[in-house]
N, C-alpha and C. Protein backbone atom coordinates (compact mmCIF):
# COMPACT_ATOMS: atom_id res chain seq x y z
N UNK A 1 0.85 -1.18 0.00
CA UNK A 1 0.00 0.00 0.00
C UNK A 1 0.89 1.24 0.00
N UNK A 2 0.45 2.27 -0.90
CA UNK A 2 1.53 3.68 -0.92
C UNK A 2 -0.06 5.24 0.01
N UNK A 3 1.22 6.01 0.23
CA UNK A 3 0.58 6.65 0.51
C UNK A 3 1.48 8.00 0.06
N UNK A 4 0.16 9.21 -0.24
CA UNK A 4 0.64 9.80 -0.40
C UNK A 4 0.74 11.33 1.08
N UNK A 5 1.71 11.51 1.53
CA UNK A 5 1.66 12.45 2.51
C UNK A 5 1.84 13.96 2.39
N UNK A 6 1.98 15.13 3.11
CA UNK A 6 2.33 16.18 3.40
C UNK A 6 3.06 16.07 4.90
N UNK A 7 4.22 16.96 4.44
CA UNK A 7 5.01 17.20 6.21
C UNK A 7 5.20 19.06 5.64
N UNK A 8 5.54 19.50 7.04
CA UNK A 8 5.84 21.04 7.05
C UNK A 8 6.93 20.93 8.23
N UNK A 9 7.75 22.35 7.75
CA UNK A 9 8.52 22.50 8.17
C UNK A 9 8.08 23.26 9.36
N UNK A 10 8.78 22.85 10.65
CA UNK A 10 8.42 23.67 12.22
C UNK A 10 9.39 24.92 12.33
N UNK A 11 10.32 24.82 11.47
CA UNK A 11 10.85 25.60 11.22
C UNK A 11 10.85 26.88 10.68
N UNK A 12 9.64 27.24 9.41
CA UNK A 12 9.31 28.23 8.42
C UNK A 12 8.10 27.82 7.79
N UNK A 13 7.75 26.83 7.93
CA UNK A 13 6.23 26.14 7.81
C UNK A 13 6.12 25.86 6.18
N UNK A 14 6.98 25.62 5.82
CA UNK A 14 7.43 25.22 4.29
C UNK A 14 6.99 23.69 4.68
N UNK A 15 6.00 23.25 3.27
CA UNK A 15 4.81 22.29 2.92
C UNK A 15 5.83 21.77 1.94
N UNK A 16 5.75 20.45 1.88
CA UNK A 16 6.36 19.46 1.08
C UNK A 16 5.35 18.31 1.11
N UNK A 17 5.05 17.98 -0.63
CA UNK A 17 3.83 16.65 -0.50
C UNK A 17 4.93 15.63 -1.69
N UNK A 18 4.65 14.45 -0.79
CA UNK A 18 5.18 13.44 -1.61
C UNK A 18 4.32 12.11 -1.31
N UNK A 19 5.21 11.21 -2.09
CA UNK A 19 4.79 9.54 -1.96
C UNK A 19 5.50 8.87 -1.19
N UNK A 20 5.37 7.72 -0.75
CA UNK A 20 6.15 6.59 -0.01
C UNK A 20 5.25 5.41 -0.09
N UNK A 21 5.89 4.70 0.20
CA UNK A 21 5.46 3.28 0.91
C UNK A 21 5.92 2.70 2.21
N UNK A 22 6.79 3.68 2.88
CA UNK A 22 6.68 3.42 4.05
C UNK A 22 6.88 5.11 4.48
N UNK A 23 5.62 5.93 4.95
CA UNK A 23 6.03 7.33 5.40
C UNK A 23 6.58 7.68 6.82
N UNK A 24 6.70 7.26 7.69
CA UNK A 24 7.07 7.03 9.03
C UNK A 24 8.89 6.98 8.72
N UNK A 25 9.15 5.92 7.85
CA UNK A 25 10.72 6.20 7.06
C UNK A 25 10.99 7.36 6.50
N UNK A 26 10.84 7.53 5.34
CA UNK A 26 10.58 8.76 4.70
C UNK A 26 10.26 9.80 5.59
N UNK A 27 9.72 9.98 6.42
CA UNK A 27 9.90 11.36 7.13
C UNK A 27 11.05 11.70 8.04
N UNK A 28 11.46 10.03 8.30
CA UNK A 28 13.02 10.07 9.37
C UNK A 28 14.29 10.77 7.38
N UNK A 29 13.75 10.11 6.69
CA UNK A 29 15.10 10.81 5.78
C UNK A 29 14.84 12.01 5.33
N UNK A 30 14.21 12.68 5.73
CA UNK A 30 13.54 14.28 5.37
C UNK A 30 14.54 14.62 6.62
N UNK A 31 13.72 14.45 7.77
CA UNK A 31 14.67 15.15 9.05
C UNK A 31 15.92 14.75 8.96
N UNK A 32 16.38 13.68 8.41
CA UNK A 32 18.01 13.70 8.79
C UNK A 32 18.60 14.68 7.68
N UNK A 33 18.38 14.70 6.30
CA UNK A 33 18.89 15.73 5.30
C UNK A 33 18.82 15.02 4.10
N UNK A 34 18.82 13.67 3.66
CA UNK A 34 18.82 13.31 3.02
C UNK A 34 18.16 13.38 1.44
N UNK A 35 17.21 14.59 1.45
CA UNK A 35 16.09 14.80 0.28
C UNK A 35 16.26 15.78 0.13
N UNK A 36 17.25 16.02 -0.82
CA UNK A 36 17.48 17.75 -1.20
C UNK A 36 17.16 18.80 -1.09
N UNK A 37 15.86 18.68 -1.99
CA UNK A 37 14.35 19.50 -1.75
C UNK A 37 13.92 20.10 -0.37
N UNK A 38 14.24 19.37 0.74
CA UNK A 38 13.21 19.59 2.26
C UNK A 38 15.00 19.93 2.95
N UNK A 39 15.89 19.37 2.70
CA UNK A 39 17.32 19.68 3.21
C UNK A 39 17.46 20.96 4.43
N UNK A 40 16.50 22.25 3.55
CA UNK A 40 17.03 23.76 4.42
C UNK A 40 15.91 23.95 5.25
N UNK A 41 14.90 23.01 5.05
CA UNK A 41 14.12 23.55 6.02
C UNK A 41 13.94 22.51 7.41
N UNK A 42 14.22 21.65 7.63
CA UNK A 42 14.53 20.57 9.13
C UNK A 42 14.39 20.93 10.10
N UNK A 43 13.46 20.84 11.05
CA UNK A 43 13.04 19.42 10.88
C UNK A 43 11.28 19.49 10.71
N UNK A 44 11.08 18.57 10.30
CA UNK A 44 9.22 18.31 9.44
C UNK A 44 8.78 17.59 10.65
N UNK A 45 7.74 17.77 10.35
CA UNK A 45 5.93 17.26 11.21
C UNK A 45 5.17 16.61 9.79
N UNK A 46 4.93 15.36 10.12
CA UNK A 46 3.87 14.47 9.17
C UNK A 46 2.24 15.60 9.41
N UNK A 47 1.60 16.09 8.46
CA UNK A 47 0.25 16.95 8.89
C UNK A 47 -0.86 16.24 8.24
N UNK A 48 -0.18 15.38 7.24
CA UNK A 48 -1.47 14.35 6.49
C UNK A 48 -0.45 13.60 5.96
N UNK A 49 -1.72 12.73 5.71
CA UNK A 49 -1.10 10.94 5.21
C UNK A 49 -2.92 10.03 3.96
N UNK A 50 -2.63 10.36 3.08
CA UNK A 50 -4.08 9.31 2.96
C UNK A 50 -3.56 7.91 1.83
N UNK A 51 -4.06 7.38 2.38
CA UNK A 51 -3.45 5.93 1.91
C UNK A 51 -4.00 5.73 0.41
N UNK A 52 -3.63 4.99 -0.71
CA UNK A 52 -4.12 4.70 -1.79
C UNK A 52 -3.10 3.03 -2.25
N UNK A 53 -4.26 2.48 -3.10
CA UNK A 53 -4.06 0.61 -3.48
C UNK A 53 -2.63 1.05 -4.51
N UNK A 54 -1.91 2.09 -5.01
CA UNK A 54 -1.11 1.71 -5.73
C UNK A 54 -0.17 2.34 -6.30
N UNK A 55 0.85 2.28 -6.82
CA UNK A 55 1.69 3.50 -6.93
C UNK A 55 1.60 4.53 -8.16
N UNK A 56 1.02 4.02 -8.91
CA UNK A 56 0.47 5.07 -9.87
C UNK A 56 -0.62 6.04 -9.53
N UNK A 57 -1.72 4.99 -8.21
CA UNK A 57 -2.51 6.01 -7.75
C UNK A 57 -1.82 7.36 -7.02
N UNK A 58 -0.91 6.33 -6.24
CA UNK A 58 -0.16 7.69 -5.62
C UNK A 58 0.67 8.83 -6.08
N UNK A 59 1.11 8.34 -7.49
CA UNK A 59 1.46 9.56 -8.10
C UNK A 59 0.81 10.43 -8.64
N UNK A 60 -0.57 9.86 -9.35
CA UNK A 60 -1.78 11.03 -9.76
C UNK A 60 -2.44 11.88 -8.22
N UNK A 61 -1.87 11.02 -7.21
CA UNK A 61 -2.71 11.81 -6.55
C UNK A 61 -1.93 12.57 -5.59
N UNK A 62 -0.02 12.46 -5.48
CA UNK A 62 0.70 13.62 -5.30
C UNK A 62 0.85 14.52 -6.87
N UNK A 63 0.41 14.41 -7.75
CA UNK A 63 0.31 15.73 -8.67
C UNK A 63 -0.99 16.59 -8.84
N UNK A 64 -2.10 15.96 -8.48
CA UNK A 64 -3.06 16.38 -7.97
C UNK A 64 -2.93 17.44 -6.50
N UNK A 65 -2.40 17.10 -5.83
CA UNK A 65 -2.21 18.14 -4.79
C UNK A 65 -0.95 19.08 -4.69
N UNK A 66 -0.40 19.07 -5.45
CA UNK A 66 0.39 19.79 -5.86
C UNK A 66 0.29 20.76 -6.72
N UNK A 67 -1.26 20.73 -7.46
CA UNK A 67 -1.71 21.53 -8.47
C UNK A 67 -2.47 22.49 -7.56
N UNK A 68 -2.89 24.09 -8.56
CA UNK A 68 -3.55 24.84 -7.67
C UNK A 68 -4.72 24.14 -7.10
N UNK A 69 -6.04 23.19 -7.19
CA UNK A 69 -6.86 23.06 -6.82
C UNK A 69 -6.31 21.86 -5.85
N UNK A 70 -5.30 20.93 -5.66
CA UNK A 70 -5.10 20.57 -4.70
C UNK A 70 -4.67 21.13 -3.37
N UNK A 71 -3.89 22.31 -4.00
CA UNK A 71 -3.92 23.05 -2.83
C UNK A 71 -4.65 23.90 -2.09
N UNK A 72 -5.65 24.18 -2.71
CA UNK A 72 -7.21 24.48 -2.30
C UNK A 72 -7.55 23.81 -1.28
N UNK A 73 -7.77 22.25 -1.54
CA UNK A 73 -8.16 21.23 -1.50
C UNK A 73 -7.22 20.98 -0.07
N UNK A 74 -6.49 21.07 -0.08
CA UNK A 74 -5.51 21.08 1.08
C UNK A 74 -5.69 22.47 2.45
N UNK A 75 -6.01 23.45 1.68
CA UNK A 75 -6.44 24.35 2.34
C UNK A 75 -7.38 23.97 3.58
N UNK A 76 -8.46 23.62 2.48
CA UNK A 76 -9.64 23.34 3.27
C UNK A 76 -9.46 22.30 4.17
N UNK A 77 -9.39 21.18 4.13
CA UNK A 77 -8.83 20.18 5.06
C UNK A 77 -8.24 20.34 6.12
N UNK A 78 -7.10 20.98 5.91
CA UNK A 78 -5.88 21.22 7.22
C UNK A 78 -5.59 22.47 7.12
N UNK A 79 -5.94 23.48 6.48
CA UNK A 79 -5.82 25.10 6.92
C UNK A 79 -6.13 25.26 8.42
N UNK A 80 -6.89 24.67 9.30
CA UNK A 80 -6.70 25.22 10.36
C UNK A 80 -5.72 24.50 11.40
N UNK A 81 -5.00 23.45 10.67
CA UNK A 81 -4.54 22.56 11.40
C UNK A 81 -2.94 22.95 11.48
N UNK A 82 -2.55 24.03 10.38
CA UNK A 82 -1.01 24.52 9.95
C UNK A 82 -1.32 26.09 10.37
């Protein structure tokens, strides 16, 4: 099972959405430095996680929230939660 997540930085509150299949890992190699991308901003908070059957799902559905209406979409959800 993949999932696709969001973590933010506690640092500057810089939003990073990706995939995994194991996110609990993946968020330990975000905080250590290992992912270029998230590198300057360390250390992250997991703020969502929603699970999907497959990895193609999970990639339509980290480019989906990555688009303006996912981030809408994200807004609404956890805007009061960030």
């Amino acid at each position: 099972m993949w999932s696709v997540y969001i973590i933010q930085s506690t640092v500057d509150g810089y939003k990073y959405r990706g995939m995994s299949e194991n996110v609990e890992e993946r968020l330990k190699s975000h905080n250590r430095g290992k992912v270029k991308s998230t590198n300057g901003h360390r250390p992250f908070k997991l703020i969502y996680e929603e699970k999907v059957e497959s990895r193609e799902a999970a990639r339509n559905r980290e480019k989906y929230l990555k688009s303006a209406a996912g981030r809408k979409f994200i807004q609404k959800i956890i805007g009061d939660l960030v």
